[in-house]
N, C-alpha and C. Protein backbone atom coordinates (compact mmCIF):
# COMPACT_ATOMS: atom_id res chain seq x y z
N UNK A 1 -27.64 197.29 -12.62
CA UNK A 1 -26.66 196.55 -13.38
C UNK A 1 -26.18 197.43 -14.53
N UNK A 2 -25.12 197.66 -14.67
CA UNK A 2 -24.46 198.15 -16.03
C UNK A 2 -24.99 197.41 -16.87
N UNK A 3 -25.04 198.55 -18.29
CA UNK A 3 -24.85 198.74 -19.50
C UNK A 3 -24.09 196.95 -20.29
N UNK A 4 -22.43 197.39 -19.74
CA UNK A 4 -21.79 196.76 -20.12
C UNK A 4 -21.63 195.09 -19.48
N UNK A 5 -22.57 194.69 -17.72
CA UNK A 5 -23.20 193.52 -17.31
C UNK A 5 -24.20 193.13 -17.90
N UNK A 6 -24.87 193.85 -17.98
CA UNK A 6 -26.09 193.47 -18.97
C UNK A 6 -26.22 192.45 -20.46
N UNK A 7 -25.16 193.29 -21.03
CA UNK A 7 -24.70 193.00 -22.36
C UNK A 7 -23.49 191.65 -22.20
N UNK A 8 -22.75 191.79 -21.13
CA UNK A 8 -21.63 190.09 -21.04
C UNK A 8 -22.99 189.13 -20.38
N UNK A 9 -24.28 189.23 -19.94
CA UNK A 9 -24.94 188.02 -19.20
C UNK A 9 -25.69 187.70 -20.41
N UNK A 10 -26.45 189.05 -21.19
CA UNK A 10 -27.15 188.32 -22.69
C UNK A 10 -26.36 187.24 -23.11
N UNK A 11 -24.97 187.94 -23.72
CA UNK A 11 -24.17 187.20 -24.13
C UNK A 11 -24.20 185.53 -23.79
N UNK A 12 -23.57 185.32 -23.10
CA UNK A 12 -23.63 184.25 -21.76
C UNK A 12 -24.30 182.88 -22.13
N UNK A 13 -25.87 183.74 -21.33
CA UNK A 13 -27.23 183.37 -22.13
C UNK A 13 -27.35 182.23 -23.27
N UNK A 14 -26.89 183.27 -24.08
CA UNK A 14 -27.22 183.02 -25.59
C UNK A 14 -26.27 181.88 -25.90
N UNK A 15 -24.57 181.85 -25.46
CA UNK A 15 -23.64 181.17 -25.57
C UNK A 15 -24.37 179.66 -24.94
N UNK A 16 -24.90 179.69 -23.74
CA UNK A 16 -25.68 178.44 -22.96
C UNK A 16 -26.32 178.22 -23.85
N UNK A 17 -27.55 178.76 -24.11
CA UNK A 17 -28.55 177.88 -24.66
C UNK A 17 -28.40 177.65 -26.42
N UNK A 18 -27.27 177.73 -26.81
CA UNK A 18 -26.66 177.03 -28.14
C UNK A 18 -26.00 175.89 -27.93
N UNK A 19 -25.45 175.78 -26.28
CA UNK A 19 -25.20 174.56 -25.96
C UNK A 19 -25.71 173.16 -26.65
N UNK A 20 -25.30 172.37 -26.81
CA UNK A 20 -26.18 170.85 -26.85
C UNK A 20 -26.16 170.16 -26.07
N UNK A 21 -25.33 170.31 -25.12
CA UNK A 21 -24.77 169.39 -23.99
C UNK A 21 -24.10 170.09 -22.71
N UNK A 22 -25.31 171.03 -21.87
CA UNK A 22 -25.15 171.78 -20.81
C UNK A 22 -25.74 170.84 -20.11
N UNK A 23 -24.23 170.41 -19.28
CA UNK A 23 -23.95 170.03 -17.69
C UNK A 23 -24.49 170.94 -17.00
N UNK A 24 -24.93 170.45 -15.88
CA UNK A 24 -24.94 171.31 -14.62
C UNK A 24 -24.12 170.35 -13.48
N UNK A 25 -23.42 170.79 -12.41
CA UNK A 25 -22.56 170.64 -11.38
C UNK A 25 -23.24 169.29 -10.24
N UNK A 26 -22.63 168.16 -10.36
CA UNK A 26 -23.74 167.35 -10.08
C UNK A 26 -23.10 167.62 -8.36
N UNK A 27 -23.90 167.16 -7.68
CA UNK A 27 -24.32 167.50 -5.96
C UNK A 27 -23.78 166.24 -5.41
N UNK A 28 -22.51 166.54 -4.56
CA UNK A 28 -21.78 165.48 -4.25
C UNK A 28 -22.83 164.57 -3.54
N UNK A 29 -22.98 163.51 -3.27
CA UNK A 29 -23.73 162.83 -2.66
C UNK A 29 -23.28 162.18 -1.18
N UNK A 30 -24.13 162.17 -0.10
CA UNK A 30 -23.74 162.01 0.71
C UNK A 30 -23.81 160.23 1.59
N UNK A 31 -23.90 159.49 0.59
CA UNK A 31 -23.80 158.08 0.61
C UNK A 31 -22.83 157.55 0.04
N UNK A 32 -22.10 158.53 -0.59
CA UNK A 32 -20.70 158.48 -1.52
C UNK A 32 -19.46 158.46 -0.01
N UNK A 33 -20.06 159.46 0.73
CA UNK A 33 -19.01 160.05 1.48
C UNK A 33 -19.31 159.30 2.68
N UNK A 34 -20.19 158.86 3.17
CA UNK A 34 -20.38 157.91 4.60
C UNK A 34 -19.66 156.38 4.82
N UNK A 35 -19.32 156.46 3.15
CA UNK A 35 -18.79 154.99 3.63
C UNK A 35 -17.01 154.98 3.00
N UNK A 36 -15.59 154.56 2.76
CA UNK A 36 -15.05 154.74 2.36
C UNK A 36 -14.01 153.54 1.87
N UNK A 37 -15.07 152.52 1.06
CA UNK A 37 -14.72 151.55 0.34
C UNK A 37 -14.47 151.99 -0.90
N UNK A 38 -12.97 151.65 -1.45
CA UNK A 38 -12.64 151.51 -2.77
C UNK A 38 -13.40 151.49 -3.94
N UNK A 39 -14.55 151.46 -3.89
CA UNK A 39 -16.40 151.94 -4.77
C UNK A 39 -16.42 153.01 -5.08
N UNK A 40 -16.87 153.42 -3.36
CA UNK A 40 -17.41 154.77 -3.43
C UNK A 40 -15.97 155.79 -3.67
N UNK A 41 -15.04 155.69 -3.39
CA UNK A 41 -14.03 156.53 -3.57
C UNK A 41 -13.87 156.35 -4.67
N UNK A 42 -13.60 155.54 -5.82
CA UNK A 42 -13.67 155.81 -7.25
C UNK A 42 -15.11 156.41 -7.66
N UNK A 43 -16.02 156.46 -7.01
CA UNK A 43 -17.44 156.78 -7.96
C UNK A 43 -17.12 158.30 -7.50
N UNK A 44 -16.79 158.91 -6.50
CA UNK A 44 -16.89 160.04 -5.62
C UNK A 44 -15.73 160.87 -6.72
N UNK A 45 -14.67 160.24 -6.94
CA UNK A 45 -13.64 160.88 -7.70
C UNK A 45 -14.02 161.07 -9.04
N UNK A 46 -15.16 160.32 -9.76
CA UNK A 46 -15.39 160.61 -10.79
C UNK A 46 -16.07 161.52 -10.61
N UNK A 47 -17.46 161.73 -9.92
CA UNK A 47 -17.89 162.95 -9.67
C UNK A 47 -17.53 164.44 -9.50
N UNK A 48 -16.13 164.27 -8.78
CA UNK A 48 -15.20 165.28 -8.77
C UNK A 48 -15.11 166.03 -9.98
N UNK A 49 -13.82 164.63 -10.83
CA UNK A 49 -13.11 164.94 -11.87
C UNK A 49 -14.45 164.91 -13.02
N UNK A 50 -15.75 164.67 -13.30
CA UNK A 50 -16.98 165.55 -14.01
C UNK A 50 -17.31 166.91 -13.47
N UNK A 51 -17.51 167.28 -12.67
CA UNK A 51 -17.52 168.83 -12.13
C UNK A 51 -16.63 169.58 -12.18
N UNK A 52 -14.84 169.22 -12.55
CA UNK A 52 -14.05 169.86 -12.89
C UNK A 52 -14.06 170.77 -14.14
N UNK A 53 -14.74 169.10 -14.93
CA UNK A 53 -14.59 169.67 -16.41
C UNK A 53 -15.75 170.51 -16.88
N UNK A 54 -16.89 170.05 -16.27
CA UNK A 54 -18.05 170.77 -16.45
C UNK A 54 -17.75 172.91 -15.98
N UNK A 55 -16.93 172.71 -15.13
CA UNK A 55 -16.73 174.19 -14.33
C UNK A 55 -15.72 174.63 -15.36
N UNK A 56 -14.55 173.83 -15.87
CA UNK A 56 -13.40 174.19 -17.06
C UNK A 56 -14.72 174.61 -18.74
N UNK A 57 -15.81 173.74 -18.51
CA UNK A 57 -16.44 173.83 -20.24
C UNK A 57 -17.08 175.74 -19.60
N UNK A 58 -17.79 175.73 -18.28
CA UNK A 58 -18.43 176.83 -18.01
C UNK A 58 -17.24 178.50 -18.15
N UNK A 59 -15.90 178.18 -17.66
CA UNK A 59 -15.11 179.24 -17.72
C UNK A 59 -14.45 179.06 -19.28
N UNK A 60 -15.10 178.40 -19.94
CA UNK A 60 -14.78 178.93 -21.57
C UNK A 60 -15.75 179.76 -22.27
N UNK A 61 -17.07 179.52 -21.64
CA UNK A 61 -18.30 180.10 -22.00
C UNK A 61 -18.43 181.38 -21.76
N UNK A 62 -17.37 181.65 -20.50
CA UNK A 62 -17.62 183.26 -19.63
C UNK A 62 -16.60 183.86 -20.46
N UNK A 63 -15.51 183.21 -20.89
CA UNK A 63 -14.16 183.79 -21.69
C UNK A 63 -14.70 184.14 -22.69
N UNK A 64 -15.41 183.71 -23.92
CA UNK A 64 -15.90 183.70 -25.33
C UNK A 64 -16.79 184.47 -24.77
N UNK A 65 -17.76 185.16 -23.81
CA UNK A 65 -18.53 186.40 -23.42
C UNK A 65 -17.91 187.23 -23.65
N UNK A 66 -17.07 187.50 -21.86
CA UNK A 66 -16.05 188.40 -22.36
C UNK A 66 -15.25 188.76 -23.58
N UNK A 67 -14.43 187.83 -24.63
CA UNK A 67 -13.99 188.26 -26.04
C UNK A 67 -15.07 188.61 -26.53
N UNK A 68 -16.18 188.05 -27.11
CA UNK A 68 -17.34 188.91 -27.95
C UNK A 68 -17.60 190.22 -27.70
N UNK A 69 -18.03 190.45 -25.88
CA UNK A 69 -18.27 191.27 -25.98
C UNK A 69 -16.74 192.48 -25.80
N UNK A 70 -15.95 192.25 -25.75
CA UNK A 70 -14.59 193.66 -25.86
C UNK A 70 -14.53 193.05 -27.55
N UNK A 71 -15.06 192.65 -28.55
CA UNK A 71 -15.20 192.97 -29.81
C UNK A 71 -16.12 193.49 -30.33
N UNK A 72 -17.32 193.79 -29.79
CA UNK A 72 -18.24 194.47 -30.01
C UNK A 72 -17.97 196.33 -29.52
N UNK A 73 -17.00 195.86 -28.68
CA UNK A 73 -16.56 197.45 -28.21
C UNK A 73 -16.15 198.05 -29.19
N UNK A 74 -14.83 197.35 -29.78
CA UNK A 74 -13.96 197.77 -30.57
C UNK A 74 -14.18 197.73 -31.92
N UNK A 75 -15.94 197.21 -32.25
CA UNK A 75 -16.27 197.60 -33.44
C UNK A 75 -17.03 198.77 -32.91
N UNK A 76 -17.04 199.66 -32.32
CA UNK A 76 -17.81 201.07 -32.73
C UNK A 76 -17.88 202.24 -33.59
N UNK A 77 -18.52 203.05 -33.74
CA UNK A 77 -18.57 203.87 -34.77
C UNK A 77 -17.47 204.79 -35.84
N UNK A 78 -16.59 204.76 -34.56
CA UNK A 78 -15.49 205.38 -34.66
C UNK A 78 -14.65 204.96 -35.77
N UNK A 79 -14.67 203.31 -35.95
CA UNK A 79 -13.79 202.12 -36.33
C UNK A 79 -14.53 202.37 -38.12
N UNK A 80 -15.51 203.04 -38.31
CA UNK A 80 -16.14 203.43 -39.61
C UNK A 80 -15.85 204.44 -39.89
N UNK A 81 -15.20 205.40 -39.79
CA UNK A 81 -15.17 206.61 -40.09
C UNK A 81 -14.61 206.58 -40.84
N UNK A 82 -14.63 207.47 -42.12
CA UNK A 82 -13.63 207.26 -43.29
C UNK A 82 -13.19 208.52 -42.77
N UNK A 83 -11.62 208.28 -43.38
CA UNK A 83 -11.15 209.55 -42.75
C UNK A 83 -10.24 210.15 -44.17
């Protein structure tokens, strides 16, 4: 693993477990889907539309990785140099 994988999964990591309220992707259920009364198709769609948002909260977490870490780049040594 790179240097620079290494350093976006710490990241990551660290971003998760500051979480307070880490979803995980709930597992469509398959008693949801065997039957297709007006119930289960609203309970099934909510399940959906929660795993949407849960996957939308997760690709903000990977974004704010990625930015931290290409700001950690662009603070390097160089960026001190008095010139």
């Amino acid at each position: 693993m790179s240097d620079r994988r290494k350093r976006l999964h710490e990241i990551l990591l660290t971003l998760i477990n500051n979480e307070n309220n880490f979803e995980l992707i709930e597992e469509d259920s398959s008693d949801l889907t065997s039957n297709y009364s007006d119930k289960d198709t609203a309970n099934l769609s909510r399940i959906i539309e929660k795993n949407r948002n849960i996957i939308r909260r997760y690709q903000a977490l990977v974004k704010t990785a990625v930015t931290l870490d290409a700001l950690m780049d662009s603070e390097n040594e160089e960026n001190y140099k008095i010139k």
